[in-house]
N, C-alpha and C. Protein backbone atom coordinates (compact mmCIF):
# COMPACT_ATOMS: atom_id res chain seq x y z
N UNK A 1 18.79 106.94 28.73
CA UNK A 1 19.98 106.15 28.45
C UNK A 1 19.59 104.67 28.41
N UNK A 2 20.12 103.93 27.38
CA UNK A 2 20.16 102.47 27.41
C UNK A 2 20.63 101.67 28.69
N UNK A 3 19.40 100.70 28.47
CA UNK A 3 20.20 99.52 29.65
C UNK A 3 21.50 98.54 29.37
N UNK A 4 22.14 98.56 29.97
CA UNK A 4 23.15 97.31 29.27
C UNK A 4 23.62 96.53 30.36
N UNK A 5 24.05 95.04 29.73
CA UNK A 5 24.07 94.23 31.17
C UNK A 5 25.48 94.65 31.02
N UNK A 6 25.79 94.30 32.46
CA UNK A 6 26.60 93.77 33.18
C UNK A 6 27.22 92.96 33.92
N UNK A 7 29.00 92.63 34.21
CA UNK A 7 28.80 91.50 35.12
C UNK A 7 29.90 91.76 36.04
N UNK A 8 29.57 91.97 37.22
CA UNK A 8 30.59 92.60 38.34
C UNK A 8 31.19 90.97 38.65
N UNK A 9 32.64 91.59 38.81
CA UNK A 9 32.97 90.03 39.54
C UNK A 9 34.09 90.55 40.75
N UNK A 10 33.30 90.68 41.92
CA UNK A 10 34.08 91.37 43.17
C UNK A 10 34.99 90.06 43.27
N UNK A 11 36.19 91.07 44.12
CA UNK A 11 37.49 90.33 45.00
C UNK A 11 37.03 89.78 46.08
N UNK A 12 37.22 88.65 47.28
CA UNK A 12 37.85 88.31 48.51
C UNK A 12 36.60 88.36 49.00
N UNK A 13 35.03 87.97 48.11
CA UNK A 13 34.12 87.68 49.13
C UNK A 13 34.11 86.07 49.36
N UNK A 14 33.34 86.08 50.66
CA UNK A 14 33.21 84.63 51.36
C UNK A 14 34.23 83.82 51.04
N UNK A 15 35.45 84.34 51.48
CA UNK A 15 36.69 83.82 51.73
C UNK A 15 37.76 84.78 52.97
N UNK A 16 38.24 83.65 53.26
CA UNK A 16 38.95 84.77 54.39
C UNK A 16 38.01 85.41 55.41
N UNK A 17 37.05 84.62 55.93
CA UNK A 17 36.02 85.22 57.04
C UNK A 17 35.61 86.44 56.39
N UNK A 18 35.35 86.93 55.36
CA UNK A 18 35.08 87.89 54.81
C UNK A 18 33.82 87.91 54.37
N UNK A 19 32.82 87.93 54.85
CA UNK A 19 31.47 87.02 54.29
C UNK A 19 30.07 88.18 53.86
N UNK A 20 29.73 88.08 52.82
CA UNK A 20 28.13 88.71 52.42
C UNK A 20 27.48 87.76 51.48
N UNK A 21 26.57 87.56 51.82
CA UNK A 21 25.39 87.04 51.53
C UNK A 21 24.88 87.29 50.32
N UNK A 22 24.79 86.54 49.32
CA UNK A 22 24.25 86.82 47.87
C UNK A 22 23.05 87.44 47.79
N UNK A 23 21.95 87.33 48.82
CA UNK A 23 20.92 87.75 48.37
C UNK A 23 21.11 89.91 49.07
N UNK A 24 22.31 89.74 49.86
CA UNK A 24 21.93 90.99 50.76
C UNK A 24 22.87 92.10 49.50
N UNK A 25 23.92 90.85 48.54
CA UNK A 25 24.85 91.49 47.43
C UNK A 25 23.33 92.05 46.27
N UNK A 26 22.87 90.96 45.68
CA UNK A 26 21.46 91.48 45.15
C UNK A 26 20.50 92.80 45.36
N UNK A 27 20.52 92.69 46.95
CA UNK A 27 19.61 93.84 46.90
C UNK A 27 20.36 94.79 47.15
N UNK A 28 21.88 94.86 46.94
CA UNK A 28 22.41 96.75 47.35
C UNK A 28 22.57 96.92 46.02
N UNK A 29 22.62 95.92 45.10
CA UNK A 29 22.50 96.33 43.71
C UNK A 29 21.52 97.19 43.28
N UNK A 30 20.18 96.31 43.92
CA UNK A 30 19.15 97.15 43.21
C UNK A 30 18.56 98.02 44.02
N UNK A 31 19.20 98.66 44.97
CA UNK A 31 19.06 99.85 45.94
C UNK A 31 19.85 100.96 44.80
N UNK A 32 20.81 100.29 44.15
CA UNK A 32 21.52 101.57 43.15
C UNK A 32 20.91 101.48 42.05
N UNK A 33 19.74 100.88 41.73
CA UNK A 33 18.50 101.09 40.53
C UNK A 33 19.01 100.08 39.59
N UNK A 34 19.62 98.96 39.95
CA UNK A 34 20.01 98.06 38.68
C UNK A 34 18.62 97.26 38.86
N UNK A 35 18.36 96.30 37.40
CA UNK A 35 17.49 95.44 37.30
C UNK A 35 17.80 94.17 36.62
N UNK A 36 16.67 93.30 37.14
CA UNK A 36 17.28 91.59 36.84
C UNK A 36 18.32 91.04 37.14
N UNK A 37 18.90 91.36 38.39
CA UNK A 37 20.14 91.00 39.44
C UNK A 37 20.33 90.17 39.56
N UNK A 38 21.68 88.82 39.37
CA UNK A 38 21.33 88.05 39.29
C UNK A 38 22.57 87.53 40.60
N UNK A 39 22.88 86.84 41.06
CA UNK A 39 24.06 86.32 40.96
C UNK A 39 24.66 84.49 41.22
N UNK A 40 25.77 84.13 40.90
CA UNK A 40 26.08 83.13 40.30
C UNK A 40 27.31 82.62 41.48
N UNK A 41 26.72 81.07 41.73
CA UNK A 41 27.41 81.03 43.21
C UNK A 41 27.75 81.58 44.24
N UNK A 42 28.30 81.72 45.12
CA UNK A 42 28.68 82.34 46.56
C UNK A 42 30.19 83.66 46.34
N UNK A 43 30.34 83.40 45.48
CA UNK A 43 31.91 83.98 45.38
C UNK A 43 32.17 85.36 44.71
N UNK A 44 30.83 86.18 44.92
CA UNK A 44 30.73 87.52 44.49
C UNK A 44 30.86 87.84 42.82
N UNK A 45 29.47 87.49 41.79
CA UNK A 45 29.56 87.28 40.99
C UNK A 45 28.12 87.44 40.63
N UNK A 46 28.39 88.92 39.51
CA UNK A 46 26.57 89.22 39.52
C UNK A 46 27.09 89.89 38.21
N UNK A 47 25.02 90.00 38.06
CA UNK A 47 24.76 89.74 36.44
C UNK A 47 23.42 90.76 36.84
N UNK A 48 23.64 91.83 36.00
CA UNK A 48 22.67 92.88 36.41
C UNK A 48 22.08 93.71 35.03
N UNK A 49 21.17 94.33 34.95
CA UNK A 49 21.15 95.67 33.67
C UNK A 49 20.79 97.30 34.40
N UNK A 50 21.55 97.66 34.03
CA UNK A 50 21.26 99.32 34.36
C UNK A 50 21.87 99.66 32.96
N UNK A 51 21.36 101.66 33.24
CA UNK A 51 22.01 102.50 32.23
C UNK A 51 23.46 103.07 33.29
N UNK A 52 24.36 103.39 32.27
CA UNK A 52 25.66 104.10 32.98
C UNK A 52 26.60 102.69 32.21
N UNK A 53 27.85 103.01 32.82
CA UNK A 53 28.83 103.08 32.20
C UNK A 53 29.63 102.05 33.29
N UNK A 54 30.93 100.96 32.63
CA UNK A 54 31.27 100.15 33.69
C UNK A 54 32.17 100.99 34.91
N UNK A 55 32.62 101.97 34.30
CA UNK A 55 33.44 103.01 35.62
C UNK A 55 32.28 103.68 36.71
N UNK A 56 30.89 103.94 35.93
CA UNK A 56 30.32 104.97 37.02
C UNK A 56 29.89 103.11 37.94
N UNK A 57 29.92 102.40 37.34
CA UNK A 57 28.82 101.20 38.38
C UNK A 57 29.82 100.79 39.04
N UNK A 58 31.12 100.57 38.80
CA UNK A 58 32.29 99.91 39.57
C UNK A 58 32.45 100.94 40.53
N UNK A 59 32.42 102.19 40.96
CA UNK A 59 32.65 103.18 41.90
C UNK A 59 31.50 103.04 42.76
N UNK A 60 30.16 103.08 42.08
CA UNK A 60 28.62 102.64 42.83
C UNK A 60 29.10 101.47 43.82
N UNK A 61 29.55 100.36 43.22
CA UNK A 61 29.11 99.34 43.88
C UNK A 61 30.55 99.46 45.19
N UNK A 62 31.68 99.23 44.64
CA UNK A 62 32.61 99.64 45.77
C UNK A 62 31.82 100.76 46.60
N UNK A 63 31.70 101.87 46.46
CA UNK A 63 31.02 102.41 47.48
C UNK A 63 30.02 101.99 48.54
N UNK A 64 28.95 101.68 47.69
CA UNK A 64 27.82 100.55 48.88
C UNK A 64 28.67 99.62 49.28
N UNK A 65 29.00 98.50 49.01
CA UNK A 65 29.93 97.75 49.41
C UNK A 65 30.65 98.37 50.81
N UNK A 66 31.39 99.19 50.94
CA UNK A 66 32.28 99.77 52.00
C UNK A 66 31.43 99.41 53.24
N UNK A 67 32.15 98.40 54.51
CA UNK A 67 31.40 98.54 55.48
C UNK A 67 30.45 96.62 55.32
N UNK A 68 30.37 96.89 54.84
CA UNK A 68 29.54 95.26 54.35
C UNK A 68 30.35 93.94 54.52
N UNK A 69 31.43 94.13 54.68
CA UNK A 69 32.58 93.10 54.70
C UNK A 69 33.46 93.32 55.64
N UNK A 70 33.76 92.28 56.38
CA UNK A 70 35.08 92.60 57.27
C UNK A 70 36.28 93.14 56.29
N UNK A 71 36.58 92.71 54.92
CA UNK A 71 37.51 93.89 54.50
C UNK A 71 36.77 94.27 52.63
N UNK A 72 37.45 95.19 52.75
CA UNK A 72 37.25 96.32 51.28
C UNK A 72 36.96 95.48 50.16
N UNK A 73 35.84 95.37 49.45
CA UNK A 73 35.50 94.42 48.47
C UNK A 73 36.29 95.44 46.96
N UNK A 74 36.60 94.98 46.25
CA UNK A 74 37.15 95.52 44.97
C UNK A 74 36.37 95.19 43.79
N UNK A 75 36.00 95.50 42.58
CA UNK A 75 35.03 95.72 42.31
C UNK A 75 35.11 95.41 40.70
N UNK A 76 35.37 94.58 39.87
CA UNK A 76 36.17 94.63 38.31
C UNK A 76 34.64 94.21 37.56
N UNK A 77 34.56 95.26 36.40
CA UNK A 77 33.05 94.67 35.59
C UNK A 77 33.91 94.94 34.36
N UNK A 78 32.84 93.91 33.92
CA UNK A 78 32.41 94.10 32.33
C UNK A 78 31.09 93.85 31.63
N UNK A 79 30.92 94.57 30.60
CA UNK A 79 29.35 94.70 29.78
C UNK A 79 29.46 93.17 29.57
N UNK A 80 28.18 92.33 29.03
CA UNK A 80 27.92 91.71 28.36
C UNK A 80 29.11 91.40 26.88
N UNK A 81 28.96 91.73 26.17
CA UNK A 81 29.16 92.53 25.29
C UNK A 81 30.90 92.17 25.37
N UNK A 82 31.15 92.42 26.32
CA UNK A 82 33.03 92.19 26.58
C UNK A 82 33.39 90.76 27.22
N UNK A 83 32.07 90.69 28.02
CA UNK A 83 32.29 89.08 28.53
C UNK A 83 31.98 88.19 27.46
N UNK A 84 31.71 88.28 26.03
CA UNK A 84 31.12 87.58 25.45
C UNK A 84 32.35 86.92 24.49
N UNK A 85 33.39 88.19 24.21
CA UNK A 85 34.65 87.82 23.67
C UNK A 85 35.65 87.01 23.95
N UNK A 86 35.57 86.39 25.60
CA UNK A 86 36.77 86.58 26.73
C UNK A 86 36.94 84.74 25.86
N UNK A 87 35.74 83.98 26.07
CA UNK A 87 36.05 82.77 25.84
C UNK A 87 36.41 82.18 24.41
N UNK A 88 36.23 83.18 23.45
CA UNK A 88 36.64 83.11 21.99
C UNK A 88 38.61 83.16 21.57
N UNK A 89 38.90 84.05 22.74
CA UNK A 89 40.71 84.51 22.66
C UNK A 89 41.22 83.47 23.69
N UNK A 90 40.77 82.76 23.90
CA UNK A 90 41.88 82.08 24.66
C UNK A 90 42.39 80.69 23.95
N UNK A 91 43.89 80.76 23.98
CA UNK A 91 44.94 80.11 23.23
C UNK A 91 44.92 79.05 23.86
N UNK A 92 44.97 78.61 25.60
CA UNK A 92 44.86 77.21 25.76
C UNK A 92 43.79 76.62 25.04
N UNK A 93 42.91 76.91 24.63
CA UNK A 93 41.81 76.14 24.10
C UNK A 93 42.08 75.05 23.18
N UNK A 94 43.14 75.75 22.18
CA UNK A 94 43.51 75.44 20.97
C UNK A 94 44.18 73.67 20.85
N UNK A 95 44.74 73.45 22.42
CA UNK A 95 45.54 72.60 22.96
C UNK A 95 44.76 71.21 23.17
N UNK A 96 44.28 70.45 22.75
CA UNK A 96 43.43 69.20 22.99
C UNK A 96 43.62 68.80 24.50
N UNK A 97 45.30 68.55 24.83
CA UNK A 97 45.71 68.12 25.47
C UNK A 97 45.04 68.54 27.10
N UNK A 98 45.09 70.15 26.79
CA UNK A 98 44.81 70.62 28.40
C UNK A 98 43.81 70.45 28.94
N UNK A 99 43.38 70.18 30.53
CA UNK A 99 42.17 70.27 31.11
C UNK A 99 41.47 71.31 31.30
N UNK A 100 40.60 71.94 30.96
CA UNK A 100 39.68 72.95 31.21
C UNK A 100 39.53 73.08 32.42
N UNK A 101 39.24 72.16 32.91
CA UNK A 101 39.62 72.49 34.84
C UNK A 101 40.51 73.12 35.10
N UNK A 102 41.64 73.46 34.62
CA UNK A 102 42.86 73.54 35.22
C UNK A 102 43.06 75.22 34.17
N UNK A 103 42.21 75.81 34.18
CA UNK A 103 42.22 76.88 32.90
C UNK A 103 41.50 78.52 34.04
N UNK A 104 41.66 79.61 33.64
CA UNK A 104 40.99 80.58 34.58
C UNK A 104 41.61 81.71 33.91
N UNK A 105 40.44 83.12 34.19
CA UNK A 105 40.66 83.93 33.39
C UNK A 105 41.09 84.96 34.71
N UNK A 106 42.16 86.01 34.57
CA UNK A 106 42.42 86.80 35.60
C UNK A 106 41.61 88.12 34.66
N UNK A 107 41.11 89.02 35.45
CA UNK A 107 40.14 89.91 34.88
C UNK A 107 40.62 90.94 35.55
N UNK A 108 41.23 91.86 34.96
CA UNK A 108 42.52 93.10 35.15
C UNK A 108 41.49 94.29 35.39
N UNK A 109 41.80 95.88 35.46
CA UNK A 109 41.04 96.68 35.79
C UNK A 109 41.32 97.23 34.12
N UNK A 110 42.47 97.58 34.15
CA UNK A 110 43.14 97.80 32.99
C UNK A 110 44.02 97.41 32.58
N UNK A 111 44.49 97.34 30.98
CA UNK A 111 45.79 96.90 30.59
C UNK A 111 46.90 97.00 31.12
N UNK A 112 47.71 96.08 31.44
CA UNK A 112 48.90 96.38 32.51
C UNK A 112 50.12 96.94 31.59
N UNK A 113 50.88 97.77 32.53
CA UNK A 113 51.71 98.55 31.98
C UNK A 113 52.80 97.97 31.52
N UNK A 114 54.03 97.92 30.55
CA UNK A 114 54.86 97.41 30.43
C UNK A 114 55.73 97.08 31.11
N UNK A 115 56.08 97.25 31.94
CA UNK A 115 57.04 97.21 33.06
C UNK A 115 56.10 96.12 34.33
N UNK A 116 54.95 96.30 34.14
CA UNK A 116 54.49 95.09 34.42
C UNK A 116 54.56 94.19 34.39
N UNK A 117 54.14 93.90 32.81
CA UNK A 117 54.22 92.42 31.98
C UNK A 117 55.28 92.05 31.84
N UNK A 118 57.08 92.42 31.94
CA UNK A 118 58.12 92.56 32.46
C UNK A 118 58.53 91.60 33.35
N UNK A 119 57.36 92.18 34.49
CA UNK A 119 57.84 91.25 35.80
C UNK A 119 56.85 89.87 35.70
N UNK A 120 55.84 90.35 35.36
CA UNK A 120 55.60 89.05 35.23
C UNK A 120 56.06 87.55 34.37
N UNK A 121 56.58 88.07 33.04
CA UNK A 121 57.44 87.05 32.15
C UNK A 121 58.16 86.86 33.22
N UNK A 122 59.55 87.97 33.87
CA UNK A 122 60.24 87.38 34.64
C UNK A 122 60.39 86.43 35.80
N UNK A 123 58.89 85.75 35.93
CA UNK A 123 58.90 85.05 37.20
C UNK A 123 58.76 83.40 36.39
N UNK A 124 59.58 82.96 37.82
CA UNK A 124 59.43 81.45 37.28
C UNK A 124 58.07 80.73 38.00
N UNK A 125 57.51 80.05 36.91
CA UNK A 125 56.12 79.64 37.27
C UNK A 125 56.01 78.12 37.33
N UNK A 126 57.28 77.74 37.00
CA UNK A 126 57.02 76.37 36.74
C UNK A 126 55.99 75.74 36.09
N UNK A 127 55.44 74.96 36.05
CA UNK A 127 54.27 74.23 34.89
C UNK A 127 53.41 74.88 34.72
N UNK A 128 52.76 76.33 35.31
CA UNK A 128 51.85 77.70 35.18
C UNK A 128 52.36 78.54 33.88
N UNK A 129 50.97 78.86 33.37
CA UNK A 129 51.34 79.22 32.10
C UNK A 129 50.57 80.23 31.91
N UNK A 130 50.99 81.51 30.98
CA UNK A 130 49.63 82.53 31.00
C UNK A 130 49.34 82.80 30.02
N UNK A 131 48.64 83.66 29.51
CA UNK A 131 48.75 84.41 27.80
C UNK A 131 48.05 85.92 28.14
N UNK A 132 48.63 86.88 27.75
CA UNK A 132 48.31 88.18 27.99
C UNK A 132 47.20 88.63 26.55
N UNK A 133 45.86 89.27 27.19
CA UNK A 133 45.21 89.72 27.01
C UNK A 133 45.02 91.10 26.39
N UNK A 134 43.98 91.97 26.76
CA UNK A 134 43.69 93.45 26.91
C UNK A 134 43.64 93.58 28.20
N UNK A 135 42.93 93.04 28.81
CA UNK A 135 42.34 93.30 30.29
C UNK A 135 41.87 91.60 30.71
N UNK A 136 42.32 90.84 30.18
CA UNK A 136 42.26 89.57 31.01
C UNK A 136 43.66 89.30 30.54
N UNK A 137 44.18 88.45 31.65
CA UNK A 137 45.40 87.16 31.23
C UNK A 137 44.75 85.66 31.31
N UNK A 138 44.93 84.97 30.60
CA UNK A 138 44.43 83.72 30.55
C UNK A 138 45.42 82.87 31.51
N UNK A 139 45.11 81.81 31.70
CA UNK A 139 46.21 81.01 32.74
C UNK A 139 45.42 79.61 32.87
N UNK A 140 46.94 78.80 32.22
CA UNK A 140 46.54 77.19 32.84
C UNK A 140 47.61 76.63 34.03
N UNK A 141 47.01 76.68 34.86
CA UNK A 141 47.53 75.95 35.95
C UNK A 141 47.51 74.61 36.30
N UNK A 142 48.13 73.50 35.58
CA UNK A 142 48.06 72.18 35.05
C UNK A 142 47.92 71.45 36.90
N UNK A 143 48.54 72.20 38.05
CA UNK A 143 48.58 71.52 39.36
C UNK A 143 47.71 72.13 40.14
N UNK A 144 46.15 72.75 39.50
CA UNK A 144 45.46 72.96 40.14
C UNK A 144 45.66 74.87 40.73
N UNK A 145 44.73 75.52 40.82
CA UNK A 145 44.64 77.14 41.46
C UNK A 145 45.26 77.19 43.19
N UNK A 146 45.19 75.70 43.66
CA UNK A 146 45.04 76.12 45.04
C UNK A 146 46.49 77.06 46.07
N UNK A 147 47.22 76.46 45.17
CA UNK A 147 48.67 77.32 45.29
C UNK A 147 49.50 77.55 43.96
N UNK A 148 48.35 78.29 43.21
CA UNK A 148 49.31 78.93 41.84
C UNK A 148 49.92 80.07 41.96
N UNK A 149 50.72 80.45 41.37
CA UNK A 149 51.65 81.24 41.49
C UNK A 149 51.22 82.59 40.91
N UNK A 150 50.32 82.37 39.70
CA UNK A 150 49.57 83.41 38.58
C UNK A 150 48.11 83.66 39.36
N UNK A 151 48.16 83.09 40.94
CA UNK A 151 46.42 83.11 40.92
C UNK A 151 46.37 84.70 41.27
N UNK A 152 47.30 85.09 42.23
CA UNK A 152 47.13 86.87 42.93
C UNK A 152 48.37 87.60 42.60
N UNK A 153 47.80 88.16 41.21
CA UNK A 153 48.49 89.06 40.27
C UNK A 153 48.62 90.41 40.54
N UNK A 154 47.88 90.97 41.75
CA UNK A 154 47.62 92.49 42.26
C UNK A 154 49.34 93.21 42.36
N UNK A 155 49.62 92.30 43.19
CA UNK A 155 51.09 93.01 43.47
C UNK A 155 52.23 93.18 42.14
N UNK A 156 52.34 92.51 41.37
CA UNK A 156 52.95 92.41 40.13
C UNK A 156 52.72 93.48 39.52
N UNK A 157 51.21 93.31 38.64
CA UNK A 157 50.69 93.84 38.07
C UNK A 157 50.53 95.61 38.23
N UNK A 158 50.40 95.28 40.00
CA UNK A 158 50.10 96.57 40.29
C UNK A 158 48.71 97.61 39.95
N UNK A 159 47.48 96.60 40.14
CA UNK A 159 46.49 96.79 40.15
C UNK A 159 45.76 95.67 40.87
N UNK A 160 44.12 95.97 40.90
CA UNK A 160 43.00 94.94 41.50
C UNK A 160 42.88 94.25 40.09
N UNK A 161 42.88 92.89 40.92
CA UNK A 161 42.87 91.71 39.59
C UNK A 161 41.50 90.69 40.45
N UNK A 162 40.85 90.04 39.79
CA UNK A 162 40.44 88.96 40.16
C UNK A 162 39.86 87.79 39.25
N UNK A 163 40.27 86.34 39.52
CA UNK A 163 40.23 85.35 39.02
C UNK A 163 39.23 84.41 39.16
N UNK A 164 38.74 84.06 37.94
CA UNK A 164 37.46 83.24 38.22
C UNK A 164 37.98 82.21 37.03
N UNK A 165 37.72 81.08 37.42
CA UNK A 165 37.72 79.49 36.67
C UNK A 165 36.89 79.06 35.73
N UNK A 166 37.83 78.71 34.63
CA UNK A 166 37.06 78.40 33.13
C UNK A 166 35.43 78.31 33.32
N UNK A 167 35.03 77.35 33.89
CA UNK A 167 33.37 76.90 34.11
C UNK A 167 32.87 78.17 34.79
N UNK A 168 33.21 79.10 35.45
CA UNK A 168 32.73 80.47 36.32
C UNK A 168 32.08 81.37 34.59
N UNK A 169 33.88 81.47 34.45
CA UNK A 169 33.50 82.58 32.94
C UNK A 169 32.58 82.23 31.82
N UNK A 170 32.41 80.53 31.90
CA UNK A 170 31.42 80.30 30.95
C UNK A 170 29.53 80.44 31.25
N UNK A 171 29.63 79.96 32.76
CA UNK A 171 28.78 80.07 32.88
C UNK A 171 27.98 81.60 33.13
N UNK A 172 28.85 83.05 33.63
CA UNK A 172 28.72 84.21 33.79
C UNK A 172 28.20 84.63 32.13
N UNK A 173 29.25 83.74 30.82
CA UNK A 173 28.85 84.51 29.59
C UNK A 173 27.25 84.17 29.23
N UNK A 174 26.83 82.68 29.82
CA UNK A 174 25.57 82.10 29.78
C UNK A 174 24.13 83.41 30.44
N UNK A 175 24.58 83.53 31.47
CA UNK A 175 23.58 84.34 32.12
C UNK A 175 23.61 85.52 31.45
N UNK A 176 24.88 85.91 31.17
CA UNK A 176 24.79 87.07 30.74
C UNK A 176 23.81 87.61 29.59
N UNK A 177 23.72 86.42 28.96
CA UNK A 177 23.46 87.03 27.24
C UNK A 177 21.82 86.02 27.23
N UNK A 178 21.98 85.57 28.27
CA UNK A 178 19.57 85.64 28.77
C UNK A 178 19.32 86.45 28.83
């Protein structure tokens, strides 16, 4: 079977006293036979190649994972290949006006259900803004992530979501495609 990269981008590490170590995240990777492991800041964010599939490696790695963290790491990938699209569809771009700082991609497990996207139009966000995806929602948060309203979409949505910041996703598509 072919190698193909990948790029895991776990939930709720080294935040919330919740803490593992990039290099100890690295090597349970390649205890599950991945190669060229990479990862990208502190905030649970790796760049790997194995053969298999993003469902069999997202079950791999949640599994090792279990136990490694004071709580349950969650586990959202995508190929190369899918991360490469993410920064091409996004509509704030289009906007001169907006800060790229103030921009972040929420990275879904799967397409959210209608009754989802429902509740989410229905909420008032004030100056937070989103644009629905396949499996990302885009989001500019003009007053900053630190208390956005679009940042923890799990409960809404009704799935594991996790959010990484314009410069994260660009730089993840960078490594990725070395």
């Amino acid at each position: 079977m072919a190698s193909v990269t990948f790029i895991a981008l776990l939930r709720g590490i080294n935040v919330g006293g919740n803490t593992l170590k990039m290099d100890r995240l690295r090597s349970l990777c390649a205890d599950l036979g991945a190669k060229d492991v990479r990862t990208y800041l502190q905030s649970g964010n790796l760049v790997f190649a194995a053969a298999g599939s993003t469902e069999q490696w997202t079950k791999r790695l949640e599994k090792k994972l279990a136990g490694e963290s004071r709580l349950p790491v969650s586990v959202i990938i995508r190929t190369a290949e899918e991360l490469k699209s993410v920064p091409t569809r996004n509509p704030f771009l289009k906007d001169p006006k907006i800060e790229v700082a103030r921009l972040g991609v929420a990275f879904l497990q799967e397409a959210p259900a209608p009754k989802a996207v429902e509740s989410l139009r229905a909420m008032d966000l004030g100056s937070e803004r989103f644009h629905l995806g396949t499996r990302e929602i885009y989001l500019h948060c003009p007053d900053g992530f630190a208390n956005a309203k679009l940042y923890s979409l799990d409960k809404i949505l009704g799935q594991k979501t996790t959010v990484r910041n314009w410069n994260t996703v660009l730089q993840l598509c960078e490594m990725s495609a070395a």
